[in-house]
C-alpha atoms as a PDB file:
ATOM      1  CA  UNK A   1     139.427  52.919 -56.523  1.00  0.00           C
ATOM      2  CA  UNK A   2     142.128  50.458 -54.882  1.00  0.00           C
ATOM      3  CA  UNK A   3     144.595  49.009 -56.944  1.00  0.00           C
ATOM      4  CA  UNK A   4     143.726  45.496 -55.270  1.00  0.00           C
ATOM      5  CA  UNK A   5     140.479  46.022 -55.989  1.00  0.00           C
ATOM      6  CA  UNK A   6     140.945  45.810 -59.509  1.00  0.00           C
ATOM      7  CA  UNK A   7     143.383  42.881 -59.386  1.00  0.00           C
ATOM      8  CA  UNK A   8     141.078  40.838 -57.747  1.00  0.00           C
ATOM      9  CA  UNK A   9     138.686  41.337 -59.755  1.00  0.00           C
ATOM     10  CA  UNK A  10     140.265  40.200 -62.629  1.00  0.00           C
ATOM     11  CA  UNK A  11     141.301  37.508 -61.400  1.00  0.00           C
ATOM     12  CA  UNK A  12     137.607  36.531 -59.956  1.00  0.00           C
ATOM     13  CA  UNK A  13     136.004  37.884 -63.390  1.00  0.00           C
ATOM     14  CA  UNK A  14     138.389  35.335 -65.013  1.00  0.00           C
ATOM     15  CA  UNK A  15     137.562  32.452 -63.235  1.00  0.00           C
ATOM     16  CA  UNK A  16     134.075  33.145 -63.291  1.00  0.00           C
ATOM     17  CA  UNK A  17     134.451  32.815 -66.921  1.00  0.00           C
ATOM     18  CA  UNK A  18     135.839  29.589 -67.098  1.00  0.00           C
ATOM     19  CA  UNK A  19     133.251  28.439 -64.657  1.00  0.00           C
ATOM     20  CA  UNK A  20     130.214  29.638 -66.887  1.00  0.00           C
ATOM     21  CA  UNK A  21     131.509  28.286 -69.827  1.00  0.00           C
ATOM     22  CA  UNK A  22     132.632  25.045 -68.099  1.00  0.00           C
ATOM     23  CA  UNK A  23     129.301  24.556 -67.060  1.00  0.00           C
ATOM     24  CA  UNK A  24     127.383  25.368 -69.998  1.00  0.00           C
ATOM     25  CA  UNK A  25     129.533  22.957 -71.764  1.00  0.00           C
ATOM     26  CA  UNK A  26     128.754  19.911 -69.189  1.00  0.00           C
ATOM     27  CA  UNK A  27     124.956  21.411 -68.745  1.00  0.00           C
ATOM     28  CA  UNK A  28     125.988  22.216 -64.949  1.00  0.00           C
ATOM     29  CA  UNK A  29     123.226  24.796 -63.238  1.00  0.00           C
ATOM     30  CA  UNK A  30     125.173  25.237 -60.182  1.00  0.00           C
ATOM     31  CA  UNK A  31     128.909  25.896 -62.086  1.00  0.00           C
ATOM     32  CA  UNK A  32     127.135  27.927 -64.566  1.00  0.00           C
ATOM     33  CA  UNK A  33     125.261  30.541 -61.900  1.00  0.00           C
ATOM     34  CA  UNK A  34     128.421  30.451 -59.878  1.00  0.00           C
ATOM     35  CA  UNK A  35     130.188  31.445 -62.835  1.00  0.00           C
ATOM     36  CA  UNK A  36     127.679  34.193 -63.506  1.00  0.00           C
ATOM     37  CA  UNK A  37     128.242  35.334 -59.927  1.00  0.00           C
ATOM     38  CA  UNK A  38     132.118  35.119 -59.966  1.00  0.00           C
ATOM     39  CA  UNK A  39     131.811  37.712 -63.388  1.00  0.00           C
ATOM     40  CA  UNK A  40     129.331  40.217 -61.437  1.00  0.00           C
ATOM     41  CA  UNK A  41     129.974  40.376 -57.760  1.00  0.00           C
ATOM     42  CA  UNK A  42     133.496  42.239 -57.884  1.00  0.00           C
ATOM     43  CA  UNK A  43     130.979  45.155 -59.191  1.00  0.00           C
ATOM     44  CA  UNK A  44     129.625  45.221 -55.533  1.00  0.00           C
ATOM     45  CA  UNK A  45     132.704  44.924 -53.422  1.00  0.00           C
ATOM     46  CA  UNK A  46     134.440  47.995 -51.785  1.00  0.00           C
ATOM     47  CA  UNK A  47     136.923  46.123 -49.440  1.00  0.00           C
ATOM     48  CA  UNK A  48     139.628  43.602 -50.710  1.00  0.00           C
ATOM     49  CA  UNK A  49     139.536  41.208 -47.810  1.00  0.00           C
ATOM     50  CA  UNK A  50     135.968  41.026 -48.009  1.00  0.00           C
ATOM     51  CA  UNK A  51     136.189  40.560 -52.113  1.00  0.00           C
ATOM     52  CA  UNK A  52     138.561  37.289 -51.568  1.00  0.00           C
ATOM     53  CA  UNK A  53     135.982  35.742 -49.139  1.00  0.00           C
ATOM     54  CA  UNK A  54     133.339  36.092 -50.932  1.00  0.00           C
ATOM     55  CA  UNK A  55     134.988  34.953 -54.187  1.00  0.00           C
ATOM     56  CA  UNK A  56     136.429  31.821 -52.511  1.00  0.00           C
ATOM     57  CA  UNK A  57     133.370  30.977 -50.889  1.00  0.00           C
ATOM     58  CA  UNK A  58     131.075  31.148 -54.274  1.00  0.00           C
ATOM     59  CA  UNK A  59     133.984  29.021 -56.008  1.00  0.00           C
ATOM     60  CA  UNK A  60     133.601  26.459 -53.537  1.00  0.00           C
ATOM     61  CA  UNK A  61     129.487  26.588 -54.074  1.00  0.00           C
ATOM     62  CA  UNK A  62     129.934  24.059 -56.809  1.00  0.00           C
ATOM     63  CA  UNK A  63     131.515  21.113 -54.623  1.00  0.00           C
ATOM     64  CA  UNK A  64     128.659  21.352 -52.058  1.00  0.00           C
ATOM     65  CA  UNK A  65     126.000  21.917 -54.301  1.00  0.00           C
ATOM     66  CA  UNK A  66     124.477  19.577 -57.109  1.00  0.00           C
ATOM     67  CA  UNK A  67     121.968  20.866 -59.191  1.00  0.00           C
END
């Protein structure tokens, strides 16, 4: 297990929190399953680099996408 590794997901876990509760609050689908994905995805990661873009990219999900 990689030190980073763990940092980053944290720090992704913690965001995804405050997205799922931000949109359960404002009864926002796509902040709300973003959120969901932010807490669970470090689980499948194995590469930092890899972690970071795919945790930026689902944070950004929400701007695009309107549900």
């Amino acid at each position: 297990m990689d030190t980073a590794l763990l940092v980053w997901g944290l720090i992704f876990s913690s965001i995804g929190i405050g997205y799922f509760i931000y949109g359960r609050r404002q009864s926002n689908m796509a902040v709300r399953w973003c959120g969901l994905a932010l807490i669970l995805y470090p689980y499948l990661m194995t590469d930092a680099l890899t972690m970071v873009a795919v945790g930026v990219g689902i944070m950004l999900i929400p701007r695009f996408v309107d549900l």
